[in-house]
N, C-alpha and C. Protein backbone atom coordinates (compact mmCIF):
# COMPACT_ATOMS: atom_id res chain seq x y z
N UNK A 1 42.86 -44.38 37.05
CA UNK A 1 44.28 -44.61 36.86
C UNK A 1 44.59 -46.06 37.23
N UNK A 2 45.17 -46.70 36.66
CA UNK A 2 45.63 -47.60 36.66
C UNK A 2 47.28 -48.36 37.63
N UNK A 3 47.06 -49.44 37.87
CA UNK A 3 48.52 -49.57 39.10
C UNK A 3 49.53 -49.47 38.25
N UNK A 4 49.86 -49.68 37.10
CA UNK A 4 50.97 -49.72 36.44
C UNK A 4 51.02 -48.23 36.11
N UNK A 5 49.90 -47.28 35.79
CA UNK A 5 50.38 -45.83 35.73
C UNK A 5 50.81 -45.19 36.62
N UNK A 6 50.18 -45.83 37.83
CA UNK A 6 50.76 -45.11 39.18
C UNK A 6 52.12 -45.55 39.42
N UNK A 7 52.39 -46.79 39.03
CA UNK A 7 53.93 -47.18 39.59
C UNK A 7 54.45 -46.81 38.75
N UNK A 8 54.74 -46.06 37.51
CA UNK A 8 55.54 -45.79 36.30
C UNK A 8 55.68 -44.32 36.55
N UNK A 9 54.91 -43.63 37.51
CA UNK A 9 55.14 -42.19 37.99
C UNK A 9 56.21 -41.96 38.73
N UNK A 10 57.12 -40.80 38.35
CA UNK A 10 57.78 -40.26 38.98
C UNK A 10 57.42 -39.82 40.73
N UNK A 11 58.73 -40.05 41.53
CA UNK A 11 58.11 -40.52 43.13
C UNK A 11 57.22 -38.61 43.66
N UNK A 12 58.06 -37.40 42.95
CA UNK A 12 57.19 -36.27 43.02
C UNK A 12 55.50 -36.31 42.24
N UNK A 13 55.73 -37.28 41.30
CA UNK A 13 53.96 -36.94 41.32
C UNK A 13 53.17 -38.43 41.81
N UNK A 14 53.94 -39.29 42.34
CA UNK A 14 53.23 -40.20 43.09
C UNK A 14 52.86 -39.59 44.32
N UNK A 15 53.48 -38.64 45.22
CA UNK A 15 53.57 -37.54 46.21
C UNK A 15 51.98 -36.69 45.93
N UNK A 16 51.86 -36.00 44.90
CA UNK A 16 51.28 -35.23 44.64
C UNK A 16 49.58 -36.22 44.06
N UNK A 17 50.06 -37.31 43.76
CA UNK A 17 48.70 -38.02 43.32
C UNK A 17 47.92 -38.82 45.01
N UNK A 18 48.77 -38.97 45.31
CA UNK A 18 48.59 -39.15 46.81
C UNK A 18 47.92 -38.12 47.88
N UNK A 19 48.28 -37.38 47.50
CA UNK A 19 47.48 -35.66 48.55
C UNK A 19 46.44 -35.61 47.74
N UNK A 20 46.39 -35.35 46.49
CA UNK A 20 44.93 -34.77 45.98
C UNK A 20 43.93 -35.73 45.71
N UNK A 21 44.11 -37.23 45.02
CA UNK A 21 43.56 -37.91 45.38
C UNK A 21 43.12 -38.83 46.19
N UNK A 22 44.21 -39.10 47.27
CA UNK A 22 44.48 -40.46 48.13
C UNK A 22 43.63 -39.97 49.53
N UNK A 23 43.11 -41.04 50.26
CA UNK A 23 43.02 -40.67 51.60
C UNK A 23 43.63 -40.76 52.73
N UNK A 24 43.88 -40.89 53.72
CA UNK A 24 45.12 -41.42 54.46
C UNK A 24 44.55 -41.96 55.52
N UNK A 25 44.69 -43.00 55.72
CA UNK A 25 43.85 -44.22 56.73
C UNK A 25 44.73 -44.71 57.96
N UNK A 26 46.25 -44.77 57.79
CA UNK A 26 47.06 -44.91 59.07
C UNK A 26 48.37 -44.66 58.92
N UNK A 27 48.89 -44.20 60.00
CA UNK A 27 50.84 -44.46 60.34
C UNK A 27 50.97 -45.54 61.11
N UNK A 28 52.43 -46.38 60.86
CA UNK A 28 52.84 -47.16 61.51
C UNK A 28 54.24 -46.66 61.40
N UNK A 29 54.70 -47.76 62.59
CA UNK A 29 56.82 -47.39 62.57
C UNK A 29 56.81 -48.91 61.84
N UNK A 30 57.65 -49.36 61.19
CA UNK A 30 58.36 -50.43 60.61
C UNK A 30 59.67 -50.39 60.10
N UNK A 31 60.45 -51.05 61.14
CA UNK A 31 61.80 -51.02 60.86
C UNK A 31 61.94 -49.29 61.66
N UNK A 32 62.72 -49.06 60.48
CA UNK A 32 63.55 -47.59 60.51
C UNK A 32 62.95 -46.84 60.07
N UNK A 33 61.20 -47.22 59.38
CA UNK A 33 60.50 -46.02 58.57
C UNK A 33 59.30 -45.31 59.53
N UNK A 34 58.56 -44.68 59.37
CA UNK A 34 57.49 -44.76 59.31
C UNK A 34 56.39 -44.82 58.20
N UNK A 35 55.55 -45.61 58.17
CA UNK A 35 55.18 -45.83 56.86
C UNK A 35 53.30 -45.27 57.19
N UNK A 36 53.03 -44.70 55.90
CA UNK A 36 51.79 -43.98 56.04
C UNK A 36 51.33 -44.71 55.03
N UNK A 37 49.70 -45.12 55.24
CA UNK A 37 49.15 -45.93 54.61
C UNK A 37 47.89 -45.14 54.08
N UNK A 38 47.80 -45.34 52.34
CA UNK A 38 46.79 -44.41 51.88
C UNK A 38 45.74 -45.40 51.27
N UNK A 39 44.22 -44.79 50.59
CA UNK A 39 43.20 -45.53 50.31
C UNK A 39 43.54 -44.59 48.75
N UNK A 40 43.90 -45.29 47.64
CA UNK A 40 43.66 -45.12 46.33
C UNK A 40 42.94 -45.39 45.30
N UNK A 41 41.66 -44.67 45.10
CA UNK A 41 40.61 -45.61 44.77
C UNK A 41 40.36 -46.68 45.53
N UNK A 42 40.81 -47.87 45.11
CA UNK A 42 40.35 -49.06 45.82
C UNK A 42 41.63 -50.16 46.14
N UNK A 43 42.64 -49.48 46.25
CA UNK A 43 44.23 -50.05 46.61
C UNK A 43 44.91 -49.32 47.58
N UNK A 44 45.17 -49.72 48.67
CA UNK A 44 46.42 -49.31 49.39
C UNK A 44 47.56 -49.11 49.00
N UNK A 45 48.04 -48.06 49.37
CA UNK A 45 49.38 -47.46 48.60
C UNK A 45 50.37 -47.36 50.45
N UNK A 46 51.21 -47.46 50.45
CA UNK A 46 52.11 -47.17 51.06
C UNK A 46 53.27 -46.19 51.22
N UNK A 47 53.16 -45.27 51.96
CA UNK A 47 54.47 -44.34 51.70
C UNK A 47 56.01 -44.44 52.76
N UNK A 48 56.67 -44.96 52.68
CA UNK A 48 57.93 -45.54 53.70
C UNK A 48 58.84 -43.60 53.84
N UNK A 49 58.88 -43.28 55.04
CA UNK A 49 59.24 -42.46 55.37
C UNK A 49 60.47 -42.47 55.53
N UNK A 50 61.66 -42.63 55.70
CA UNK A 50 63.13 -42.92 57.01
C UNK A 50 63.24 -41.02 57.29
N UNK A 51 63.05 -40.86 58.48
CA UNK A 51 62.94 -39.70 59.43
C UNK A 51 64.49 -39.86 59.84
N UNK A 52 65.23 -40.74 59.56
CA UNK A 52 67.07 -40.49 59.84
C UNK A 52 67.48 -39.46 58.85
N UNK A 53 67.00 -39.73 57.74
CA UNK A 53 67.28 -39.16 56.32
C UNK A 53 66.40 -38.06 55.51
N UNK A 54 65.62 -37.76 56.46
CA UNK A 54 64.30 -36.95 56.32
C UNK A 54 64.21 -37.02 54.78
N UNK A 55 63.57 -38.42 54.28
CA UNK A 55 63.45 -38.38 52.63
C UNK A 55 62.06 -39.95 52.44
N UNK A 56 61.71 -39.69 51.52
CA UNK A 56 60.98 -40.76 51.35
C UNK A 56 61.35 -42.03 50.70
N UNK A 57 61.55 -42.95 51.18
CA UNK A 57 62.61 -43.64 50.67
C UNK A 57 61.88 -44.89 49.47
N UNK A 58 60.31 -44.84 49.51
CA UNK A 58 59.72 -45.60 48.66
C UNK A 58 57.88 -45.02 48.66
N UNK A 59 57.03 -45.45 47.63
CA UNK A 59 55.46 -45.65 47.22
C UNK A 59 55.45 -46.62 46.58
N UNK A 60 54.61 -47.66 47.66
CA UNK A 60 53.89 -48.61 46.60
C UNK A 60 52.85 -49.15 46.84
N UNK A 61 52.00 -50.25 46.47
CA UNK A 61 50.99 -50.57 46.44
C UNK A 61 50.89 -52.05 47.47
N UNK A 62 50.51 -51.87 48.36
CA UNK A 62 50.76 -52.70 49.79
C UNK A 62 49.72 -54.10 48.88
N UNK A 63 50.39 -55.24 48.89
CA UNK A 63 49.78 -56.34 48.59
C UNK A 63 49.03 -56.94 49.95
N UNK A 64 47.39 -57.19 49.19
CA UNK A 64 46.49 -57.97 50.86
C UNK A 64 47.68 -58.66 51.34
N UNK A 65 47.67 -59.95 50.81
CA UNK A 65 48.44 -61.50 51.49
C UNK A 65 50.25 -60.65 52.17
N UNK A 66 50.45 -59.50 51.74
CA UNK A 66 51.69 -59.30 52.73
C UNK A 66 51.62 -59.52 54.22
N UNK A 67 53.09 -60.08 54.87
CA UNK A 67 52.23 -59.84 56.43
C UNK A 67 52.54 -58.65 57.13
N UNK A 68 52.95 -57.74 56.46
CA UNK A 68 52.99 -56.33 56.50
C UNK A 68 51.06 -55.94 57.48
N UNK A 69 50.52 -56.87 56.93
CA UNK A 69 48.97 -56.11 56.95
C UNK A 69 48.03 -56.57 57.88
N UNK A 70 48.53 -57.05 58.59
CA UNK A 70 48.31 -57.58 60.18
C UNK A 70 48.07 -55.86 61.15
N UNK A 71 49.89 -55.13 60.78
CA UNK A 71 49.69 -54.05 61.57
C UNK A 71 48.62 -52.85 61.15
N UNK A 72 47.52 -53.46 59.84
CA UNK A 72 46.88 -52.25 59.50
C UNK A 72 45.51 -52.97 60.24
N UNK A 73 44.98 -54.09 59.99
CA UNK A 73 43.77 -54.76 59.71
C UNK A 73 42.70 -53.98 60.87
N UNK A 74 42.89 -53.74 62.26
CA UNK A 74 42.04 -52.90 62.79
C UNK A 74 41.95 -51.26 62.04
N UNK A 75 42.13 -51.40 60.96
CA UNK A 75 42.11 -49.65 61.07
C UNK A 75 40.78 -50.10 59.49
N UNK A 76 41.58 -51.09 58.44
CA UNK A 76 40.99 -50.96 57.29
C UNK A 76 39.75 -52.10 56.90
N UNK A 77 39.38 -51.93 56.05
CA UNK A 77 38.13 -52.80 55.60
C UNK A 77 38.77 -53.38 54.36
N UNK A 78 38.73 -54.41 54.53
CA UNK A 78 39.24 -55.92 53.26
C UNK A 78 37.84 -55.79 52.56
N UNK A 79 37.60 -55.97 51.50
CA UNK A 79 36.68 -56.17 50.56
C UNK A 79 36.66 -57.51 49.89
């Protein structure tokens, strides 16, 4: 699958492509979310939680160069 098929998915089967295929490598808090970080094939996907609103408020595909990825780097392997 491709990143543009995954981002063109509806956020219930980005949900569902995420459990059956994805692995799940870490949680962090950021901001107001908690955000769960998955292994997709060979891309990090991100899932932004807000637990105020018990809803998922975004999925996407965590870019390396973000500096988002400081708070993952002990957990994941850069290629």
């Amino acid at each position: 699958m491709s990143r543009e098929e995954f981002s063109q998915m509806p956020l219930h089967q980005k949900i569902k492509t995420l459990y059956l295929e994805g692995t799940f490598v870490v949680g962090i808090r950021y901001y107001r979310h908690k955000v769960n970080l998955y292994l997709l094939e060979n891309e990090y996907v991100e899932v932004f939680y807000n637990h105020k609103e018990d809803k998922i408020d975004k999925i996407d595909f965590l870019p390396r160069d973000h500096s988002r990825m400081k708070f993952y780097l002990d957990q994941i392997k850069l290629e």
